[in-house]
Protein backbone atom coordinates (compact mmCIF):
# COMPACT_ATOMS: atom_id res chain seq x y z
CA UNK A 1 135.49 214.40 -108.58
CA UNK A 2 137.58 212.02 -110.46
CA UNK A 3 135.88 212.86 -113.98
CA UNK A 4 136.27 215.61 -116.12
CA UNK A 5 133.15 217.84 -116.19
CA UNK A 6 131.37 215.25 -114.53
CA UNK A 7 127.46 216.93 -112.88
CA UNK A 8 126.05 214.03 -112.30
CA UNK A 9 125.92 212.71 -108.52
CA UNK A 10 123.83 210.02 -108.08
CA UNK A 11 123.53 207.17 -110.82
CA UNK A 12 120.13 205.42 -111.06
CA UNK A 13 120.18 201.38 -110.93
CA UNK A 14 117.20 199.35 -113.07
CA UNK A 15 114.71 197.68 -109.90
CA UNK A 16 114.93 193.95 -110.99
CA UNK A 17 110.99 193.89 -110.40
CA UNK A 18 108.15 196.37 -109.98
CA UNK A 19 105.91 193.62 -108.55
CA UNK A 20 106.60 193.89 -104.63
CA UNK A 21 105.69 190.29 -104.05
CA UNK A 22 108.21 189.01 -106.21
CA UNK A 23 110.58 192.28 -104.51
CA UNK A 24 110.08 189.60 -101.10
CA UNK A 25 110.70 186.63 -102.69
CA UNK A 26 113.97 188.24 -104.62
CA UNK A 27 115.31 189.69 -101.56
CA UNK A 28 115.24 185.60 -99.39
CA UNK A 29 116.49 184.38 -102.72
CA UNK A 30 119.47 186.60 -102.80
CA UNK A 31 120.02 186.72 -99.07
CA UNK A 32 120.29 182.54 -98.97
CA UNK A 33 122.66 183.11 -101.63
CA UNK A 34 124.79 185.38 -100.41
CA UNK A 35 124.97 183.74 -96.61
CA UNK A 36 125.25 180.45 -98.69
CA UNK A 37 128.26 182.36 -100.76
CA UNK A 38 130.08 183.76 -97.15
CA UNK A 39 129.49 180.77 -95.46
CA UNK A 40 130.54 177.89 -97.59
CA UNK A 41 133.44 180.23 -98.66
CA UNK A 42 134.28 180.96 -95.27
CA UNK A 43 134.48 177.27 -94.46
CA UNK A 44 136.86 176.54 -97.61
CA UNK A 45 139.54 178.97 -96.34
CA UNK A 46 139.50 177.76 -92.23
CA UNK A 47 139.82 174.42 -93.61
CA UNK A 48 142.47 175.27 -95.83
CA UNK A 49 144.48 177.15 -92.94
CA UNK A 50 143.27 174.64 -90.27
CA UNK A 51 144.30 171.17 -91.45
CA UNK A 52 147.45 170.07 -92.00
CA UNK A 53 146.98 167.66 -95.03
CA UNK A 54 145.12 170.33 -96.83
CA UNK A 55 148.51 171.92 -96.61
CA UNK A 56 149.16 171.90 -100.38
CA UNK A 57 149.68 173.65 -103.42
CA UNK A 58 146.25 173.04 -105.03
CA UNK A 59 144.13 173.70 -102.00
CA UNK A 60 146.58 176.96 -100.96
CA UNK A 61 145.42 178.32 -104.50
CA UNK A 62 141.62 176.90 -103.57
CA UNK A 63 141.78 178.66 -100.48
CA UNK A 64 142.50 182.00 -102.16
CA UNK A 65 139.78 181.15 -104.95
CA UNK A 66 137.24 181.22 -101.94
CA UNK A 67 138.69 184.37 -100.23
CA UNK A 68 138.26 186.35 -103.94
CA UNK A 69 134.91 184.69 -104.93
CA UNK A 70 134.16 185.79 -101.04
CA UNK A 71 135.31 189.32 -101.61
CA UNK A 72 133.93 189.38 -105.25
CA UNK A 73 130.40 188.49 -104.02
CA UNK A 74 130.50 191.21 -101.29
CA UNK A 75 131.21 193.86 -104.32
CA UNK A 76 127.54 193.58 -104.72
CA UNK A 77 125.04 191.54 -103.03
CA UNK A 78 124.91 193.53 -99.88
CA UNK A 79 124.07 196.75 -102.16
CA UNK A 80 121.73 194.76 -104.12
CA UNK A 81 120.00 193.48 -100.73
CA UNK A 82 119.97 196.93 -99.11
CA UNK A 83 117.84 198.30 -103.10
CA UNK A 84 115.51 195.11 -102.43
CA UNK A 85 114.74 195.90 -99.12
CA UNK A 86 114.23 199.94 -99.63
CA UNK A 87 113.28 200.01 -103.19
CA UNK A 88 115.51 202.86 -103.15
CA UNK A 89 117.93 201.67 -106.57
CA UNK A 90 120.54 204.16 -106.78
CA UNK A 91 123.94 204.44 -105.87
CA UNK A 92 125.96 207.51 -105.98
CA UNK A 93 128.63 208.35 -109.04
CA UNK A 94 131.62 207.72 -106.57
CA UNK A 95 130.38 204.30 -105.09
CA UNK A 96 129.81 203.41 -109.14
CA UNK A 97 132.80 204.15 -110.06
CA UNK A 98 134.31 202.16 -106.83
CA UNK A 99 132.06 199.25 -107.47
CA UNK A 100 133.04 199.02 -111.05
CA UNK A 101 136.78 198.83 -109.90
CA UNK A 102 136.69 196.08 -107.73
CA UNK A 103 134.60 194.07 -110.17
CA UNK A 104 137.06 194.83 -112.85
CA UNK A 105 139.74 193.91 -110.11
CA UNK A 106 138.54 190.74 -108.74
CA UNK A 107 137.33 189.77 -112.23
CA UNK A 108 140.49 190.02 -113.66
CA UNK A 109 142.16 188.05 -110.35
CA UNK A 110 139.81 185.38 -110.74
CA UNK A 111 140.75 184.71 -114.36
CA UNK A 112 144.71 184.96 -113.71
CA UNK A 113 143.94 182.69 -110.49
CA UNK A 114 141.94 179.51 -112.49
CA UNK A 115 145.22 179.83 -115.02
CA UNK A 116 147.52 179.48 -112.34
CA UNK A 117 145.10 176.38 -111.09
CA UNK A 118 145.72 174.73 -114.59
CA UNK A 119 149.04 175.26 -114.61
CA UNK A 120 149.18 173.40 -110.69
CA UNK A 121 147.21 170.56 -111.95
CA UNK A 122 149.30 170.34 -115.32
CA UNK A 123 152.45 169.61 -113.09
CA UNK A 124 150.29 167.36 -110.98
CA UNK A 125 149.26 164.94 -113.69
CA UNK A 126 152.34 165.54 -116.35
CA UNK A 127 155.40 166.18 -113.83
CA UNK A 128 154.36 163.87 -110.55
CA UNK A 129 157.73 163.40 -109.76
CA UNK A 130 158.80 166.62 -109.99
CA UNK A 131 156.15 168.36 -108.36
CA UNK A 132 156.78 169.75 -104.95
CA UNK A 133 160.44 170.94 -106.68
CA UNK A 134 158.54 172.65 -109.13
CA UNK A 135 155.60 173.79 -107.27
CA UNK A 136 157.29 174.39 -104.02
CA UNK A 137 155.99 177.04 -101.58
CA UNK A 138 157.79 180.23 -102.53
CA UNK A 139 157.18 179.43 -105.79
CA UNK A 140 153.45 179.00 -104.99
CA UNK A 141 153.89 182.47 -103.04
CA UNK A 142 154.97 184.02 -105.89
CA UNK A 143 152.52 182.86 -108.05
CA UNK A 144 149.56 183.91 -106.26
CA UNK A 145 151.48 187.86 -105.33
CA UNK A 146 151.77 187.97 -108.97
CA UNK A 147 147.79 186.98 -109.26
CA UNK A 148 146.72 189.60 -107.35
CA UNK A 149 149.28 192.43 -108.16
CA UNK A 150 149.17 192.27 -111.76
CA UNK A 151 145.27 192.24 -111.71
CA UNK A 152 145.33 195.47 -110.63
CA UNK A 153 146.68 196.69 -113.89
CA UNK A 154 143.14 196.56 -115.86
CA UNK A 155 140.82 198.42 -113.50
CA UNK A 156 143.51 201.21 -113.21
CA UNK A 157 143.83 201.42 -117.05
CA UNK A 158 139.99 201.47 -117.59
CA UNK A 159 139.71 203.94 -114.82
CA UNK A 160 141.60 206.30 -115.67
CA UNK A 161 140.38 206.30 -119.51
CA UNK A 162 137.28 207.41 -118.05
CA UNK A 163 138.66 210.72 -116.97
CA UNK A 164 138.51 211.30 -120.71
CA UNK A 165 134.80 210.90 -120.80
CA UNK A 166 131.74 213.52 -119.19
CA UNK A 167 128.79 212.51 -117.25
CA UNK A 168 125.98 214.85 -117.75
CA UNK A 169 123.10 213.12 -118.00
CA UNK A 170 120.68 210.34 -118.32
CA UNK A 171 121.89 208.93 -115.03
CA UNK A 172 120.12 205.68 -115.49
CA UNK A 173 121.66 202.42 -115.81
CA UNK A 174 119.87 199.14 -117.02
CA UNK A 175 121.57 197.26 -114.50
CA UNK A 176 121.66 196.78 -110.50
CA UNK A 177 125.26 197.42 -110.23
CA UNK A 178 127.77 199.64 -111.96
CA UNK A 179 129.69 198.51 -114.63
CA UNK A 180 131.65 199.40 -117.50
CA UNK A 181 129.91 198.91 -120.86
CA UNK A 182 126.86 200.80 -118.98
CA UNK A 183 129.03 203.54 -117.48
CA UNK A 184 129.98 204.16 -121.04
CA UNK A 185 125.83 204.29 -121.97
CA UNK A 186 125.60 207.42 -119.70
CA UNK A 187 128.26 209.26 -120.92
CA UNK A 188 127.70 212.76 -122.86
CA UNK A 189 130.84 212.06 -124.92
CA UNK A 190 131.74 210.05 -127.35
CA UNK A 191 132.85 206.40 -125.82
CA UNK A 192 133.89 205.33 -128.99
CA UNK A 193 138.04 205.11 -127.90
CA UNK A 194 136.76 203.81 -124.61
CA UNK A 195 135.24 200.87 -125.61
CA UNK A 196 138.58 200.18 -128.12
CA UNK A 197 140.56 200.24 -125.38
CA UNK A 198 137.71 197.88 -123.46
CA UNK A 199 138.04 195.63 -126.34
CA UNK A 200 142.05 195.56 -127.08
CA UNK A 201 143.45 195.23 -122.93
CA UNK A 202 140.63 193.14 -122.55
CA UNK A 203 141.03 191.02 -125.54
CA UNK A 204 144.49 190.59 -124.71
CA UNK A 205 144.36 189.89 -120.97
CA UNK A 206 141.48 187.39 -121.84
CA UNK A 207 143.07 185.40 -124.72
CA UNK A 208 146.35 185.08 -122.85
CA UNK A 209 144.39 183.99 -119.66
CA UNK A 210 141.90 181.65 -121.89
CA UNK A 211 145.23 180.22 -123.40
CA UNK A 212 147.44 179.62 -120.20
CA UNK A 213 144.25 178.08 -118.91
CA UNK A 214 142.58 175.82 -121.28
CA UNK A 215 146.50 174.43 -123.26
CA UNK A 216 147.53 172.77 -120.13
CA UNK A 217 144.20 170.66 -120.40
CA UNK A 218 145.50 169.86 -123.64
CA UNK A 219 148.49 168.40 -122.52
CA UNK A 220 146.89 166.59 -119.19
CA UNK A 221 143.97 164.84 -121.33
CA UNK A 222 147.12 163.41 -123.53
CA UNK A 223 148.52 162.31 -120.66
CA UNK A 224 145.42 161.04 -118.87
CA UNK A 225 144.83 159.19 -122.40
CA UNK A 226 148.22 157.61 -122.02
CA UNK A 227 147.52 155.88 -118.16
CA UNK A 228 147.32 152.03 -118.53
CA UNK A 229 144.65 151.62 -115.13
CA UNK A 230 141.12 153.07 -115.41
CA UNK A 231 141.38 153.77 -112.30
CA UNK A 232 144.33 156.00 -112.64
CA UNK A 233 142.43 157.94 -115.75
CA UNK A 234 139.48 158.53 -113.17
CA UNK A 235 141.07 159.60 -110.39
CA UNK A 236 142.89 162.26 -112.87
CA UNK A 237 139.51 163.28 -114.68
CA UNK A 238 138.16 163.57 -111.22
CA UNK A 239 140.91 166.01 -110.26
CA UNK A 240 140.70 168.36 -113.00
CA UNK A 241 136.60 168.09 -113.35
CA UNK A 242 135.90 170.74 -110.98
CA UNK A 243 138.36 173.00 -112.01
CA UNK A 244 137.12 172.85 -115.54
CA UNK A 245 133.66 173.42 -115.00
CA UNK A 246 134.61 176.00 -113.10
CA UNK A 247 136.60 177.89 -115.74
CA UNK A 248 133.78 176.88 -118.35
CA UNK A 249 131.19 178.46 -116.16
CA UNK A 250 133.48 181.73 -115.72
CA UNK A 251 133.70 182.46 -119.00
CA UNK A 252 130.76 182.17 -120.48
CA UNK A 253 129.12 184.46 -118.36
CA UNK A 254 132.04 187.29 -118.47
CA UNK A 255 132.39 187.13 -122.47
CA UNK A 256 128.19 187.52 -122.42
CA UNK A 257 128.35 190.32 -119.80
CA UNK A 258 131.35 192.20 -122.00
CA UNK A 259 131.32 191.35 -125.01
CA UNK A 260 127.54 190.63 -126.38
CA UNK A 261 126.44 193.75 -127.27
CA UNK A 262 123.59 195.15 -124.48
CA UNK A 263 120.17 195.62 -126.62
CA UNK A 264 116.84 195.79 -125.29
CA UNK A 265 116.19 192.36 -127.03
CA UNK A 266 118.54 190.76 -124.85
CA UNK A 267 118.63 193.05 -121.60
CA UNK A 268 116.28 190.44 -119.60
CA UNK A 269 119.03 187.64 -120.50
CA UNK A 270 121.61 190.21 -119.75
CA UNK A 271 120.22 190.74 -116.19
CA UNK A 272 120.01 186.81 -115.45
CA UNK A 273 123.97 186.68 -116.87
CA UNK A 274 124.78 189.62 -114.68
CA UNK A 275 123.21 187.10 -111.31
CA UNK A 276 125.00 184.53 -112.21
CA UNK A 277 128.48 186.57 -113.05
CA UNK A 278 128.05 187.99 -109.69
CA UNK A 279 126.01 186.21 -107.25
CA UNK A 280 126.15 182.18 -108.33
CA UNK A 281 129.71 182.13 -109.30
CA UNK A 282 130.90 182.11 -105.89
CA UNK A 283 128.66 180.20 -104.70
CA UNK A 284 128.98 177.61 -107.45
CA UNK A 285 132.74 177.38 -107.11
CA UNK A 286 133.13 175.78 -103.56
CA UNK A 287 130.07 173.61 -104.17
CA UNK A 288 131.70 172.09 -107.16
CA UNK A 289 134.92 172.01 -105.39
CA UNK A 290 133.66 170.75 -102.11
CA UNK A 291 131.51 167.85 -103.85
CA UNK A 292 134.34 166.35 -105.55
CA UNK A 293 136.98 166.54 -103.06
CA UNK A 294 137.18 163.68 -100.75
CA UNK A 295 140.03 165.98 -99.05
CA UNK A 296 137.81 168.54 -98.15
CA UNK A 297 134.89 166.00 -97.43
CA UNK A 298 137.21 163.96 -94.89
CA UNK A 299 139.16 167.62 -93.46
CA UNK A 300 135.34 168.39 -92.83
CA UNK A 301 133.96 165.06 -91.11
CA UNK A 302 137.37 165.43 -88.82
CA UNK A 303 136.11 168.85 -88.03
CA UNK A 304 132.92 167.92 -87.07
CA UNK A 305 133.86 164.94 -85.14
CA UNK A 306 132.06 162.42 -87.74
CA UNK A 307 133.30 159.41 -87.94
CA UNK A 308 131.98 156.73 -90.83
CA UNK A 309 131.94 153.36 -89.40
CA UNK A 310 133.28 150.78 -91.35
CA UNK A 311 131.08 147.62 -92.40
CA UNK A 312 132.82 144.74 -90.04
CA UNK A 313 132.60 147.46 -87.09
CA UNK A 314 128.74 148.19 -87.42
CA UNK A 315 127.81 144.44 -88.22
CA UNK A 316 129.63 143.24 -84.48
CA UNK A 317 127.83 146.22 -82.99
């Protein structure tokens, strides 16, 4: 065992209904999601790697937004599908502890990944001209090794501060998957330094992620501002639209799930936060992206051999 004086083996998981009708209905909700998740995910990155004009900086860092929200996803839905179907809700300490470090790590890779997406469409709109120098495709490389090396760094940190900490009992969680802040609910010692060193790596890897993501939109709105043709202004709104919502959706739901303190006045809300955080997210993300993009829209249509007919065509037919 990984943990000091750890006799604890299997950690309990809160059932997110008692009622087995609504158990039914829970279980087709969350499958559709998840095959919606995998599927439309899925898509994203053969398209990506399949057509040539989706050959580009933005879509090569789309591409690996839809492999990690893919990945991400899988960190829990299929456990929380196999609990639906068997009622069974519980999980043993090793799988929690493994399930809480891939959440950390794809967490933390999403967050460094959607700054590195600013940053792309800040050269887009601000530096046109000197865009594929800038963003060329080692540099693009690079960016995205960095993305998911360095994000390794915070689940390894948090991990191994819990080797300080002994698990001895309650073994119930009032969540359906492991996380932190509720790993640190079970513990027999004091969590106190834990949750310091929760609060200080994650404050700083959050504000210096929320920074490097939200100043470039700053700096494109003033330059967006600055375009003579409304048509110009919309196509560059359009572009960064997705991405924002996105980012604004992100947040919100891992500043609730981390740092909003978990009461029983709040633990309902906390479970519908914990859904989306884990479950809509990534399916949200290529919906909002896929909508919006005419790229992906038209790489699509190719792919499926649809072919719009224009209005002089159809009227001499």
């Amino acid at each position: 065992m990984m943990m000091n004086q750890t006799s604890i083996t299997i950690v309990l998981l809160m059932s997110l209904s008692d009622d087995q009708k609504t158990i039914h209905v829970l279980f087709i909700f969350f499958l559709l999601i998840y095959l919606m998740t995998v599927f439309s995910n899925f898509l994203i990155i053969l398209l990506v790697v399949t057509c040539a004009h989706l050959h580009t900086p933005m879509y090569f860092f789309l591409g690996n937004l839809a492999f990690l929200d893919l990945t991400y996803s899988s960190v829990t839905a299929p456990r929380l599908l196999f609990d639906l179907s068997t009622q069974h809700w519980s999980i043993t300490f090793s799988e929690c502890i493994v399930q809480m470090f891939f959440l950390m790590y794809f967490g933390t890779s999403e967050v460094f990944l959607l700054s590195s997406m600013s940053y792309d469409r800040y050269v887009a709109i601000c530096c046109p001209l000197h865009y594929s120098q800038i963003m060329s495709w080692d540099k693009c490389t690079q960016i995205v090794s960095s993305v998911w090396s360095s994000a390794l760094l915070n689940p390894i940190i948090y991990t191994a501060c819990l080797r300080r900490l002994t698990f001895c009992g309650p073994n119930f969680i009032k969540n359906f998957f492991c996380d932190l802040p509720h790993l640190f609910q079970i513990s027999c010692t004091d969590p106190t330094i834990n949750f310091q060193i929760l609060i200080i790596v994650g404050g700083v890897v959050g504000t210096v992620a929320f920074i490097s993501t939200f100043y470039p939109y700053v700096k494109i709105f003033r330059t967006v501002l600055r375009i003579g043709t409304s048509d110009g202004k919309s196509k560059a709104f359009s572009t960064c639209t997705s991405h924002l919502t996105v980012v604004i959706i992100y947040y919100a739901s891992i500043t609730f799930i981390y740092f909003v303190p978990n009461t029983s006045d709040l633990l309902t809300l906390n479970r519908v936060v914990s859904v989306i955080y884990s479950l809509i997210t990534p399916l949200l993300n290529p919906l909002i992206y896929g909508l919006r993009s005419k790229d992906l829209k038209a790489a699509l249509q190719t792919a499926l051999h649809i072919h719009r007919l224009h209005p002089d065509t159809a009227t001499r037919r």
